[in-house]
PDB file of N, CA and C in Angstrom:
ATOM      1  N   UNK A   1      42.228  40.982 -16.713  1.00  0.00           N
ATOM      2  CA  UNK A   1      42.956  40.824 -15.471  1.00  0.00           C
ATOM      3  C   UNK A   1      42.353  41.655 -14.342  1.00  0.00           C
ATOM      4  N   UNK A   2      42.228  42.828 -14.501  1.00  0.00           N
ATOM      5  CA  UNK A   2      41.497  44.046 -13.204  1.00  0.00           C
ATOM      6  C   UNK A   2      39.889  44.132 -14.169  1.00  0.00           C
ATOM      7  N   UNK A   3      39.211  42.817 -14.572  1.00  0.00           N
ATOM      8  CA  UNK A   3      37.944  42.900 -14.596  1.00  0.00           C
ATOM      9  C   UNK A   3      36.792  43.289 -13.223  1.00  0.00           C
ATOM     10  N   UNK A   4      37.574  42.414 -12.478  1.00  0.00           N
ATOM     11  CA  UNK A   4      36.406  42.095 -10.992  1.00  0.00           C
ATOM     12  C   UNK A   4      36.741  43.718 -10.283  1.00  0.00           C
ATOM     13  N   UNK A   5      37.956  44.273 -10.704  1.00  0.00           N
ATOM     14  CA  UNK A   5      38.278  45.538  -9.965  1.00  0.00           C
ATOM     15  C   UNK A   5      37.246  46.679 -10.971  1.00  0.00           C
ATOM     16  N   UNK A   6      37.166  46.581 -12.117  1.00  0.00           N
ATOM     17  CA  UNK A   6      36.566  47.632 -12.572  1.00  0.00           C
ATOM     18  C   UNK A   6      35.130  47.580 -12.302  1.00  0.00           C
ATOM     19  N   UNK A   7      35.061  46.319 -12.431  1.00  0.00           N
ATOM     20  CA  UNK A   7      33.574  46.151 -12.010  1.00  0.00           C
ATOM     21  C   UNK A   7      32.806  46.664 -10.453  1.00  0.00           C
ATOM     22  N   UNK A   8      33.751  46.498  -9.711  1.00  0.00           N
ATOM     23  CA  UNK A   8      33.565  47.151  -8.373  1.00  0.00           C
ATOM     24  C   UNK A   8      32.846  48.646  -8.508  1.00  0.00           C
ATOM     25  N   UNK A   9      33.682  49.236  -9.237  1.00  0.00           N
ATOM     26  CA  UNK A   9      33.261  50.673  -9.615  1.00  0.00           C
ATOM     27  C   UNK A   9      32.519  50.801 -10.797  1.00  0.00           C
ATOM     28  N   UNK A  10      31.833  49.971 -11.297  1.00  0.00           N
ATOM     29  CA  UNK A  10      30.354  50.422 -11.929  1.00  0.00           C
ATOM     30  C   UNK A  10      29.296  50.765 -11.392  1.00  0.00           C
ATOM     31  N   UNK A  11      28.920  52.050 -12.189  1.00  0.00           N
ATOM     32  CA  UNK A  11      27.523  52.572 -11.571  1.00  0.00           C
ATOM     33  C   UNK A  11      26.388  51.735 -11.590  1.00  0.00           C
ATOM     34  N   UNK A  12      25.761  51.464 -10.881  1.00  0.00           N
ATOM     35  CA  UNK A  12      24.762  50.170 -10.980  1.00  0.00           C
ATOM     36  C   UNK A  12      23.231  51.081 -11.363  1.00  0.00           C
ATOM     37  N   UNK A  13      22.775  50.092 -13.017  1.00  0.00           N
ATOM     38  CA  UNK A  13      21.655  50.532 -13.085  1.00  0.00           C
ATOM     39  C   UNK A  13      20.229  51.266 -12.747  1.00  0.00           C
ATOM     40  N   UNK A  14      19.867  52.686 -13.286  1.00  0.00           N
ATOM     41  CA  UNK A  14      18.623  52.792 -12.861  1.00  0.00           C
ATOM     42  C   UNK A  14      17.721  53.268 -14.073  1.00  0.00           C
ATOM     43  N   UNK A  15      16.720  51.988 -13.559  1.00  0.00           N
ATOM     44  CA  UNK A  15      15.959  52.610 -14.808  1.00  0.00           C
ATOM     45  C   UNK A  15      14.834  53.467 -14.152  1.00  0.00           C
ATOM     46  N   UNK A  16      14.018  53.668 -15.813  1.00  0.00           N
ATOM     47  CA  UNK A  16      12.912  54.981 -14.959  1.00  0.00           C
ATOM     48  C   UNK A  16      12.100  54.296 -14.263  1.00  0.00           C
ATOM     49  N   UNK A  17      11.577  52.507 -14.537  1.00  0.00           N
ATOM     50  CA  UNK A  17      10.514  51.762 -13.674  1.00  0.00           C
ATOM     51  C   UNK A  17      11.035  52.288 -12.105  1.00  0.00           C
ATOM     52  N   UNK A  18      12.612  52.063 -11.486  1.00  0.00           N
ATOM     53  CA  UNK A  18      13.265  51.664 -10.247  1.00  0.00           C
ATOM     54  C   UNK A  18      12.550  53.364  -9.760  1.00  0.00           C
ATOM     55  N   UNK A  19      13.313  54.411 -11.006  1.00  0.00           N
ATOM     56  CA  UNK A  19      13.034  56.183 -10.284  1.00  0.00           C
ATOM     57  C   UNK A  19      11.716  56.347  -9.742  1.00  0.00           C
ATOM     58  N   UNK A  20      10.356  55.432 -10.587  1.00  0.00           N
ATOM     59  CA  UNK A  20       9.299  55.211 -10.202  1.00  0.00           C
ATOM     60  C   UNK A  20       8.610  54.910  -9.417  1.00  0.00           C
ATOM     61  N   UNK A  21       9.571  53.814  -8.533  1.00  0.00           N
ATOM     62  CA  UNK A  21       9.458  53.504  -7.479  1.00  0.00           C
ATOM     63  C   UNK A  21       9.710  53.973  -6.314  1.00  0.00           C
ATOM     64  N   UNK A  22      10.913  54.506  -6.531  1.00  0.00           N
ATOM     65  CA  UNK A  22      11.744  55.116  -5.382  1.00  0.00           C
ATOM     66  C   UNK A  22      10.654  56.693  -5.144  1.00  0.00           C
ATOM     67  N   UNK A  23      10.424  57.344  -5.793  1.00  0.00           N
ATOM     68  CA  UNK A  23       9.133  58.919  -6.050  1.00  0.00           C
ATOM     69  C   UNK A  23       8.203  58.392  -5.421  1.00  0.00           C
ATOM     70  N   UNK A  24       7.302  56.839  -5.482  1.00  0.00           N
ATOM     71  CA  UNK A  24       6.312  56.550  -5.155  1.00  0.00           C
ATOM     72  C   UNK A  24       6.788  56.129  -3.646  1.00  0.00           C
ATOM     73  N   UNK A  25       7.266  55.402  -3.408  1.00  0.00           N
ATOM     74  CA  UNK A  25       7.472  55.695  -1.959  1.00  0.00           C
ATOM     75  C   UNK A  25       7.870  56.623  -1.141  1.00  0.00           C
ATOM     76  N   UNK A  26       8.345  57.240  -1.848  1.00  0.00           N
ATOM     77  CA  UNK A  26       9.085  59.046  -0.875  1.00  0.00           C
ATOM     78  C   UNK A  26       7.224  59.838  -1.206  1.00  0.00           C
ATOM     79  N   UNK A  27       6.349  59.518  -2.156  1.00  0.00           N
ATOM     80  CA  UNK A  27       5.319  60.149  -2.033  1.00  0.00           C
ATOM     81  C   UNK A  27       4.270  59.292  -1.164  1.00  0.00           C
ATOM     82  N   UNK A  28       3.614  58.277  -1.157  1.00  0.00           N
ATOM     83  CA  UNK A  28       3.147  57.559  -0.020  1.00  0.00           C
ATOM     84  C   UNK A  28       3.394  57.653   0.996  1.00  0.00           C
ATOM     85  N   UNK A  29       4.637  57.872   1.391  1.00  0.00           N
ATOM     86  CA  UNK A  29       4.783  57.422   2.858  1.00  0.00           C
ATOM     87  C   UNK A  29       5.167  59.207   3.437  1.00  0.00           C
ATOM     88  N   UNK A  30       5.031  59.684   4.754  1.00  0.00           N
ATOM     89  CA  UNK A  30       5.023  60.724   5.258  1.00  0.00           C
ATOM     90  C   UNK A  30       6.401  61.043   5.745  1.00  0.00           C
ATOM     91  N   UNK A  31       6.987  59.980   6.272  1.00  0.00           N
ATOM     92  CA  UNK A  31       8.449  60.581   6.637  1.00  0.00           C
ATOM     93  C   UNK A  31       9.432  58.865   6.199  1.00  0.00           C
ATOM     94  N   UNK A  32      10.569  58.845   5.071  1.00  0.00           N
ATOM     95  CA  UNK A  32      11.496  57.934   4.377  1.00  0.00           C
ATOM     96  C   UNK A  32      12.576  57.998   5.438  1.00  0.00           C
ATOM     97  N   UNK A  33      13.551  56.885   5.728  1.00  0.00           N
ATOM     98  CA  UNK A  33      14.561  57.164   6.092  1.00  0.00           C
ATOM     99  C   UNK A  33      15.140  55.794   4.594  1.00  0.00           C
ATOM    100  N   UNK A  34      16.177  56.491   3.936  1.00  0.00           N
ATOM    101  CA  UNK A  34      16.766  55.159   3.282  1.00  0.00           C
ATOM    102  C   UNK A  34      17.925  55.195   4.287  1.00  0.00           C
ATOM    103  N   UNK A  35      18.395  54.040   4.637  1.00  0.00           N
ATOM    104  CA  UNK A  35      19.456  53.542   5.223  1.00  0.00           C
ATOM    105  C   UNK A  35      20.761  52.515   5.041  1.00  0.00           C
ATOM    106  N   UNK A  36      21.440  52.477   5.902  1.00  0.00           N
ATOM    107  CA  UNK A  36      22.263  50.952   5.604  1.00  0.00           C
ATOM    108  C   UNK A  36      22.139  50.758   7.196  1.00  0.00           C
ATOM    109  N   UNK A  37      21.992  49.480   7.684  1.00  0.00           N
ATOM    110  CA  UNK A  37      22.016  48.990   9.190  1.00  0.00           C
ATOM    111  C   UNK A  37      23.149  49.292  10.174  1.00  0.00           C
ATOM    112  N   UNK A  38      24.194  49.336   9.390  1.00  0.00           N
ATOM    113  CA  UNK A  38      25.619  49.458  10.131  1.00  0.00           C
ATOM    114  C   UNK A  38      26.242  50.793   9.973  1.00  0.00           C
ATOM    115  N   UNK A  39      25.291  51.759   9.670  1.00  0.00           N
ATOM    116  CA  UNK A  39      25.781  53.600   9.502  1.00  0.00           C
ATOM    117  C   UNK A  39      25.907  53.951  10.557  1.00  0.00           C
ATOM    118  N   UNK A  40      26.039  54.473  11.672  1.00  0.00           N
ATOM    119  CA  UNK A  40      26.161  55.109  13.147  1.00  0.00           C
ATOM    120  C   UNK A  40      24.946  56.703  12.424  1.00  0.00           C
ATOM    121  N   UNK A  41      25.350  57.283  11.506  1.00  0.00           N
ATOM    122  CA  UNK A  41      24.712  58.275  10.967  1.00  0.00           C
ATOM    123  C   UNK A  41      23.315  58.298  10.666  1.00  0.00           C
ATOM    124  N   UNK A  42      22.743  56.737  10.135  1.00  0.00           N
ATOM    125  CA  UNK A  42      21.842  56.492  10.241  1.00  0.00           C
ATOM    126  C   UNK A  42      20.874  55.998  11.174  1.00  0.00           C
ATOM    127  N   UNK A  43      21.744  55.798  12.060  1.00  0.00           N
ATOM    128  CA  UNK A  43      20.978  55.183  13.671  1.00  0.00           C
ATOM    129  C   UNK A  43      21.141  56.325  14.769  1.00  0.00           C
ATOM    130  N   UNK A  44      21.533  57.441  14.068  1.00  0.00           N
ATOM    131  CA  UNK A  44      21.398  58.776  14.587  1.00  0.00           C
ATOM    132  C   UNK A  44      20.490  59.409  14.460  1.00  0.00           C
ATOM    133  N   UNK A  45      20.163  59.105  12.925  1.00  0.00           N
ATOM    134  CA  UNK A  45      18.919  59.620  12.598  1.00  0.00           C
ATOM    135  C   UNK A  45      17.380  59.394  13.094  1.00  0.00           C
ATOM    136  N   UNK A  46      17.622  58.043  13.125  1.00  0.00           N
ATOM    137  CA  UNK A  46      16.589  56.979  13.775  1.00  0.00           C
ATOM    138  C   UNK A  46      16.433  57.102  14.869  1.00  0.00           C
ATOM    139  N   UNK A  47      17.233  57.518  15.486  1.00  0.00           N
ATOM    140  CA  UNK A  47      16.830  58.147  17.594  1.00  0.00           C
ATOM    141  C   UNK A  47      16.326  59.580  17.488  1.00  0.00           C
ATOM    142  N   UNK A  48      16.577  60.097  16.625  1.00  0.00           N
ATOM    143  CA  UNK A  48      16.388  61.491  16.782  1.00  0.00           C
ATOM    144  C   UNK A  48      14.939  61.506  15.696  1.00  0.00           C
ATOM    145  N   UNK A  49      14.707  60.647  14.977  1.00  0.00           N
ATOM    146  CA  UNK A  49      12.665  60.605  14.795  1.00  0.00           C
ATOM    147  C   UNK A  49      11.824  59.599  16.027  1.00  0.00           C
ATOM    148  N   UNK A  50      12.874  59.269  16.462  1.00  0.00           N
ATOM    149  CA  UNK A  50      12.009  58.427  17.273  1.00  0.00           C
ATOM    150  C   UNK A  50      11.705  59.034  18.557  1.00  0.00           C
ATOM    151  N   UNK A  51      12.606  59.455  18.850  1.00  0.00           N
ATOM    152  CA  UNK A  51      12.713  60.804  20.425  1.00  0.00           C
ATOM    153  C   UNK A  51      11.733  62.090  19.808  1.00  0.00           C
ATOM    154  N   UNK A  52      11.077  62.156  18.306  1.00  0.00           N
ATOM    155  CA  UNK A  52      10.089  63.008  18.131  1.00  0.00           C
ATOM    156  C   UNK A  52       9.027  62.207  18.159  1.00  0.00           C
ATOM    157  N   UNK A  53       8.840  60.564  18.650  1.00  0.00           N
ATOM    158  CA  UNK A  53       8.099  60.426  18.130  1.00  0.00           C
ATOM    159  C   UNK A  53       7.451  59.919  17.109  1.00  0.00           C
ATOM    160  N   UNK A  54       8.303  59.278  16.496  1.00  0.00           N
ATOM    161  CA  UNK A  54       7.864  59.340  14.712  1.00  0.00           C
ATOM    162  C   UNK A  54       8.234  58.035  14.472  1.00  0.00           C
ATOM    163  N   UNK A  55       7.471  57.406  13.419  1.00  0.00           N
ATOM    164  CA  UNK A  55       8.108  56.067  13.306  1.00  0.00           C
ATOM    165  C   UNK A  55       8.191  56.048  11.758  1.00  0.00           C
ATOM    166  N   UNK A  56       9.270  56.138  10.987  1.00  0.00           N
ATOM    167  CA  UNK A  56       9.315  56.392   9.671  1.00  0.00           C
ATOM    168  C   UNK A  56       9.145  55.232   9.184  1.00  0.00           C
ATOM    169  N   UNK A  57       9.031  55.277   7.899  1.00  0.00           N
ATOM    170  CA  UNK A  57       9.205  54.151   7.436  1.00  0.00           C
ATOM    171  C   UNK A  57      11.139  53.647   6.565  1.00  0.00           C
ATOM    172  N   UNK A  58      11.514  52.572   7.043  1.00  0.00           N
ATOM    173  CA  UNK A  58      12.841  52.874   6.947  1.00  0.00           C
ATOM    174  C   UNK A  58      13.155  51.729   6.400  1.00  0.00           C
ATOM    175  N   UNK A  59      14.178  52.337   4.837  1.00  0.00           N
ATOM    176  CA  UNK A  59      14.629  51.251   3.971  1.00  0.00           C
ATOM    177  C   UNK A  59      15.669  51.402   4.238  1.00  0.00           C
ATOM    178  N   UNK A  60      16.672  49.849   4.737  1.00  0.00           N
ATOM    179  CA  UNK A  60      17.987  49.308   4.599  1.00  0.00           C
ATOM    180  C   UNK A  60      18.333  48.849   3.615  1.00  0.00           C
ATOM    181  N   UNK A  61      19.277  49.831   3.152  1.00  0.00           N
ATOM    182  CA  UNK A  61      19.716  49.758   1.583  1.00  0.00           C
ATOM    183  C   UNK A  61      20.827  48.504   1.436  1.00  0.00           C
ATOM    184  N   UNK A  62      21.129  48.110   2.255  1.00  0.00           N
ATOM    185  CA  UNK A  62      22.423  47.004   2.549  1.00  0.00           C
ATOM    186  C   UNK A  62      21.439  45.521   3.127  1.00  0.00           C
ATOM    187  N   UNK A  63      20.082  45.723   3.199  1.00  0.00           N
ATOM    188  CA  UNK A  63      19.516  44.411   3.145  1.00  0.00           C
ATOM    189  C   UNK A  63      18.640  43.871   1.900  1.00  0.00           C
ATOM    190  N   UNK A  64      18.675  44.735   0.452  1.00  0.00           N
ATOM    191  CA  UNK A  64      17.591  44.680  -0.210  1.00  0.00           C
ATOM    192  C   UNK A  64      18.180  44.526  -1.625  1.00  0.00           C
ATOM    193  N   UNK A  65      17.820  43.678  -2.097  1.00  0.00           N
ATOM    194  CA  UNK A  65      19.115  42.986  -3.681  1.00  0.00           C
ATOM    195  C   UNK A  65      19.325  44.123  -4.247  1.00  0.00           C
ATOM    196  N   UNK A  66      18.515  44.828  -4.650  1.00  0.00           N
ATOM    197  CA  UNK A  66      18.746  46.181  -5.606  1.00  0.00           C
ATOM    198  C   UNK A  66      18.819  47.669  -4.410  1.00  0.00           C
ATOM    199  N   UNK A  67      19.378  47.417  -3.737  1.00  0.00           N
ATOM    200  CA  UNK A  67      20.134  48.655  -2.141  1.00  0.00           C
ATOM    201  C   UNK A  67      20.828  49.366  -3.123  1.00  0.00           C
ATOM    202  N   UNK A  68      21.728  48.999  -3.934  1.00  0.00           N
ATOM    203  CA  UNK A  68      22.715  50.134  -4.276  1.00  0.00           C
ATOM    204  C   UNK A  68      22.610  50.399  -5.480  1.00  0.00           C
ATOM    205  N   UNK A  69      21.478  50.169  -6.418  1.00  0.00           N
ATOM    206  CA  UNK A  69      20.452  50.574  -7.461  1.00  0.00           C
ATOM    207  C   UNK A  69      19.351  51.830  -7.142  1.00  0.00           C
ATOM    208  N   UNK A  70      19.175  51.255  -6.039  1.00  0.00           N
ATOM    209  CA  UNK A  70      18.309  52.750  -5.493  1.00  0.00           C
ATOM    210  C   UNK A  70      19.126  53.700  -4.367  1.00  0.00           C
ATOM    211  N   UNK A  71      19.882  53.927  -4.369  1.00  0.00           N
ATOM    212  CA  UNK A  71      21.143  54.090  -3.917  1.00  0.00           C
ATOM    213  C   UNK A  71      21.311  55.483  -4.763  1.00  0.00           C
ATOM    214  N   UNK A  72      21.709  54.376  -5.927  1.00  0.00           N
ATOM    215  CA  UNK A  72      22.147  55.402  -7.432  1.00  0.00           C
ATOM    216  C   UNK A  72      21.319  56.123  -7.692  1.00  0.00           C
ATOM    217  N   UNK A  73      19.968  55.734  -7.739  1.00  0.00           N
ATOM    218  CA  UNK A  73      18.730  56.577  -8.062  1.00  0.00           C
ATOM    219  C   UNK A  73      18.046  57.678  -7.002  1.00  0.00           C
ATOM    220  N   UNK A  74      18.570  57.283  -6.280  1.00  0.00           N
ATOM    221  CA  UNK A  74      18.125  58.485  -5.186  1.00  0.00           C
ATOM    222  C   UNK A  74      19.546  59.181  -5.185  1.00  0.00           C
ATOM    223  N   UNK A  75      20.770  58.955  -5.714  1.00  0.00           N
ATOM    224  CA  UNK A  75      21.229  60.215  -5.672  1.00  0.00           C
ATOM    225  C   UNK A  75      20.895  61.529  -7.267  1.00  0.00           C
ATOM    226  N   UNK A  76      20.613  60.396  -8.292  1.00  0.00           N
ATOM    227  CA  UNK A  76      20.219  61.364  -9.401  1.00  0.00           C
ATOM    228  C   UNK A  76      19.010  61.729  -9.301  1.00  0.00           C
ATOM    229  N   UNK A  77      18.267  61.834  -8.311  1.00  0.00           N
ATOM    230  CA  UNK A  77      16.794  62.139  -7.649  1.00  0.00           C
ATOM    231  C   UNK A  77      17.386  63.400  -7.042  1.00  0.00           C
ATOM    232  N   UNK A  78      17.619  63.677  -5.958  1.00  0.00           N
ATOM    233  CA  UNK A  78      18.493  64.613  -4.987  1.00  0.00           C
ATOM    234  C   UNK A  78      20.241  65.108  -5.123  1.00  0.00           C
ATOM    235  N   UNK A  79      20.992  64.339  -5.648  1.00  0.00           N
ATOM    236  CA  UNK A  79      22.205  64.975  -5.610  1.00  0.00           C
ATOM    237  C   UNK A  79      23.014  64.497  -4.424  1.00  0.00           C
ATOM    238  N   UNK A  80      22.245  63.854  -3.414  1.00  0.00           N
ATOM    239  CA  UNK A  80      22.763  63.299  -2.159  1.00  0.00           C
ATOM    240  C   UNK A  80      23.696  62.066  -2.857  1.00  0.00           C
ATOM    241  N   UNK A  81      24.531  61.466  -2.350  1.00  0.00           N
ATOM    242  CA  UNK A  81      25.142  59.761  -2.531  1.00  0.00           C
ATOM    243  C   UNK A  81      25.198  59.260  -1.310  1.00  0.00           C
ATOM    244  N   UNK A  82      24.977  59.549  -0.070  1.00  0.00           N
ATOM    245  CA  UNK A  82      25.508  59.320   1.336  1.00  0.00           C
ATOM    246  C   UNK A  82      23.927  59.075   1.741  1.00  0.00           C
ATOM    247  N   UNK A  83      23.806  58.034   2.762  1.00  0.00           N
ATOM    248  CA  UNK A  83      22.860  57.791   4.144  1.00  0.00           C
ATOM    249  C   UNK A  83      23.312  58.502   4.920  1.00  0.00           C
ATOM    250  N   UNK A  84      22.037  57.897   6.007  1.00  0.00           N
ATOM    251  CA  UNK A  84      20.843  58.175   5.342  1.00  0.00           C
ATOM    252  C   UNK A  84      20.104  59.154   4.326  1.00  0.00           C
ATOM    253  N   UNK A  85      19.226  59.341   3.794  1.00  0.00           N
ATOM    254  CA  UNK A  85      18.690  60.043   3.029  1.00  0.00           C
ATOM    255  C   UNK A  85      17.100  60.123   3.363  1.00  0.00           C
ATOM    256  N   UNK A  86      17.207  61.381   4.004  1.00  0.00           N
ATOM    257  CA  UNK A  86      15.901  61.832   4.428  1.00  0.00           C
ATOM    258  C   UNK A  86      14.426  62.514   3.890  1.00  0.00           C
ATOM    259  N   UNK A  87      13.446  61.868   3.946  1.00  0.00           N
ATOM    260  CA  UNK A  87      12.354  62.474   3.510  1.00  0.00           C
ATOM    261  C   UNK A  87      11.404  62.817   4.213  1.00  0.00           C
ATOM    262  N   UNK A  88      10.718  64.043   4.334  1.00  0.00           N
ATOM    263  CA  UNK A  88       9.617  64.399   4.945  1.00  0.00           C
ATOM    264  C   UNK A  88       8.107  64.835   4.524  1.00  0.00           C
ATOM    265  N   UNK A  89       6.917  64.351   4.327  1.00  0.00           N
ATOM    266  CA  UNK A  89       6.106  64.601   3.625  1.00  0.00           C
ATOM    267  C   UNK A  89       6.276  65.144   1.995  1.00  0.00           C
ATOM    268  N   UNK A  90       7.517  64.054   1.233  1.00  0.00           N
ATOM    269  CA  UNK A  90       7.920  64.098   0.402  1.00  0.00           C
ATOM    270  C   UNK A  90       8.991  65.599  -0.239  1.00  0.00           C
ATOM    271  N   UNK A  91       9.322  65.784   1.076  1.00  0.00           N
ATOM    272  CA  UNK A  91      10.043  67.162   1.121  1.00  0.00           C
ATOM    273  C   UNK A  91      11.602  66.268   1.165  1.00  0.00           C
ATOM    274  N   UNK A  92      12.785  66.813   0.148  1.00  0.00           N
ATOM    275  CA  UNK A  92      13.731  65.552   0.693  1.00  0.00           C
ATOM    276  C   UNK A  92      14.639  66.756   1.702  1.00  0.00           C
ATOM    277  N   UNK A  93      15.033  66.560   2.853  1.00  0.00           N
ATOM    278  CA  UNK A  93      15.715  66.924   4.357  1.00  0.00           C
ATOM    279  C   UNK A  93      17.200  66.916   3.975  1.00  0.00           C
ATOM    280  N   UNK A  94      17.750  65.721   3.597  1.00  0.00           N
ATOM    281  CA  UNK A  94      19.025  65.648   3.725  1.00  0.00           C
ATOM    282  C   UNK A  94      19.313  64.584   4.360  1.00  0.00           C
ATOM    283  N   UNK A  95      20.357  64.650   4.784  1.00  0.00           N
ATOM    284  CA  UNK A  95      20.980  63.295   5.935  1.00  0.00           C
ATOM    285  C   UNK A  95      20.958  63.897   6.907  1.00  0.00           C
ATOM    286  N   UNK A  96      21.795  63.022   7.824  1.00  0.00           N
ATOM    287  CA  UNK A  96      21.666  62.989   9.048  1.00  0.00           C
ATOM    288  C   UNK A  96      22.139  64.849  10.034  1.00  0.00           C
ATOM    289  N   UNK A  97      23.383  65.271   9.634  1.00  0.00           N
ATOM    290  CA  UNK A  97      23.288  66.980  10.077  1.00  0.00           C
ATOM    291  C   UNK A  97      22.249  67.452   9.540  1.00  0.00           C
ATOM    292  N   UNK A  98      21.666  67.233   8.689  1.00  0.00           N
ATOM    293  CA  UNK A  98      20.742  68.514   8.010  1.00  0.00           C
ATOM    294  C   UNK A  98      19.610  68.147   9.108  1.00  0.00           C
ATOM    295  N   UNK A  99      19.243  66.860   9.381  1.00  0.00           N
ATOM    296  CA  UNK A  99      18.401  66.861  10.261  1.00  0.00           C
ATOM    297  C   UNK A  99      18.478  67.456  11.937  1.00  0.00           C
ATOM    298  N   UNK A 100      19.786  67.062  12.551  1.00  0.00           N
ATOM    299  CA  UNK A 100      20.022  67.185  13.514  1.00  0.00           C
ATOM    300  C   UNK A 100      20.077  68.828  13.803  1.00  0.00           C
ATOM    301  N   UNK A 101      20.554  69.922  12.280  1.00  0.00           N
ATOM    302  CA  UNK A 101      20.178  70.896  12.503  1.00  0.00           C
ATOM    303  C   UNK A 101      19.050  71.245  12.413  1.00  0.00           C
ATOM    304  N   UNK A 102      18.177  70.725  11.753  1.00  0.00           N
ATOM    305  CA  UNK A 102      16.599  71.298  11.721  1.00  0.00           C
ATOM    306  C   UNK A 102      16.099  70.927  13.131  1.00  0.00           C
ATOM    307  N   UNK A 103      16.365  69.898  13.920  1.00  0.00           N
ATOM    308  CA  UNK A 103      16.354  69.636  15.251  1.00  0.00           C
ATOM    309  C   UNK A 103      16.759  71.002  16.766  1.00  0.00           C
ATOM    310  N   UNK A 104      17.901  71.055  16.398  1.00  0.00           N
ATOM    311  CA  UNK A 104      18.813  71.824  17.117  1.00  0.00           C
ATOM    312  C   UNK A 104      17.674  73.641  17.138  1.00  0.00           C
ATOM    313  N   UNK A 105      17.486  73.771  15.872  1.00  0.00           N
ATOM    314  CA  UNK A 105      16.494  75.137  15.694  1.00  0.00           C
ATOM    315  C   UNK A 105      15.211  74.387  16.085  1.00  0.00           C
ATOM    316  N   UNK A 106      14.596  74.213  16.079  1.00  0.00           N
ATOM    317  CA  UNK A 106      13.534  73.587  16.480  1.00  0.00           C
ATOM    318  C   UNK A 106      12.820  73.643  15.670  1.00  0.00           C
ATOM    319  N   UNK A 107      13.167  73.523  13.872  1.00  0.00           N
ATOM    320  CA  UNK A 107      12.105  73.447  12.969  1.00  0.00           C
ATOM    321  C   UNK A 107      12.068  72.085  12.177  1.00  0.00           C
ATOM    322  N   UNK A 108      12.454  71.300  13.377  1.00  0.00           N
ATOM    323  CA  UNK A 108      11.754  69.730  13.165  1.00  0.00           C
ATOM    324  C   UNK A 108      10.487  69.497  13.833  1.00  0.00           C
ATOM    325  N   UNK A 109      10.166  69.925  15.011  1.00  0.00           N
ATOM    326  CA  UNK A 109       9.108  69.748  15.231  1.00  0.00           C
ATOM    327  C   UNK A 109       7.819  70.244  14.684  1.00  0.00           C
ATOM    328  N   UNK A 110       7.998  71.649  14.050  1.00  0.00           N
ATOM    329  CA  UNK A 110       7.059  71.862  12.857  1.00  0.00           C
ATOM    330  C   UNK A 110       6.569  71.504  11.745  1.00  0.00           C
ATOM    331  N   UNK A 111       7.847  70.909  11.070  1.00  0.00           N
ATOM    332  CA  UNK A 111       7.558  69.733   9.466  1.00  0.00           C
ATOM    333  C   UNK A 111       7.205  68.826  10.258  1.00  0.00           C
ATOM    334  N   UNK A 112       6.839  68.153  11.573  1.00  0.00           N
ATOM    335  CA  UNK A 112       6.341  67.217  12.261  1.00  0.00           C
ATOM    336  C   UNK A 112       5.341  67.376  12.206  1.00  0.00           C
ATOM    337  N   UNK A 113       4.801  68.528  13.029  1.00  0.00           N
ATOM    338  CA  UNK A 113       3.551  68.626  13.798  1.00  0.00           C
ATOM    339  C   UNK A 113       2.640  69.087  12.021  1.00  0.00           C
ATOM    340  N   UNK A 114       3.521  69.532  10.815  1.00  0.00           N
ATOM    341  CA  UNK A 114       2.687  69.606   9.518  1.00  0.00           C
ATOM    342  C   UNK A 114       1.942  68.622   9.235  1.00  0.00           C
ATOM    343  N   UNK A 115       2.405  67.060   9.724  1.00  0.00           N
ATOM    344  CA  UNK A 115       2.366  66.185   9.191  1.00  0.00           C
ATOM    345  C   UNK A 115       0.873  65.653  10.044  1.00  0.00           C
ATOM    346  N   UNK A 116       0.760  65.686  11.211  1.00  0.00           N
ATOM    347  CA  UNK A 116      -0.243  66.001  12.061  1.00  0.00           C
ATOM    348  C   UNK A 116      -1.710  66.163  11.237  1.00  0.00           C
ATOM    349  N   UNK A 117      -1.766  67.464  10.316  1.00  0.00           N
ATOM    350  CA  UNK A 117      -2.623  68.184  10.132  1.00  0.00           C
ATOM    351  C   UNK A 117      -3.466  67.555   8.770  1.00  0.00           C
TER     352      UNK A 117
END
């Protein structure tokens, strides 16, 4: 009877291929934003790399069949569960305050200008 309800709240699969994936792109690429399109938090984030400058590379977790598979896996990666979820030269940042404070001190523009070098 409350099948479709329990099911709502299953943790959705990760295997180690998906963790594999998700490491290899947070290591390839220089600065991650994972996202969902309709976060305000995440399109906070996204003005505030872009007003540095920066054009991340940025996964919408709410456009991509397995979004809330890597979702799951990037929180047993980091400990985070919330978007965005930030990466910087495979350094993981945080979301969106952690950034806006590394902003605010001005030691965003340094893990920036690292990236530079």
């Amino acid at each position: 009877m409350f099948s479709w309800l329990s099911s709502f709240f299953q943790t959705p699969e990760v295997t180690p291929e998906l963790k594999k994936s998700i490491q290899s792109t947070i290591e390839s690429n220089k600065i991650v934003v994972y996202s969902k399109s309709y976060c305000p938090y995440c399109t906070s984030t996204k003005q505030i790399l872009s007003q540095n400058g920066v054009n991340p590379t940025i996964i919408e977790l709410n456009q991509i069949t397995d979004g809330s598979s890597i979702q799951q896996g990037l929180y047993e990666i980091t400990g985070q569960r919330t978007v965005p979820n930030i990466f910087i030269n495979g350094e993981h940042i945080g979301g969106n305050s952690d950034l806006v404070d590394l902003n605010s001190k001005g030691l965003l523009k340094s893990k920036l200008n690292a990236l530079a070098k």
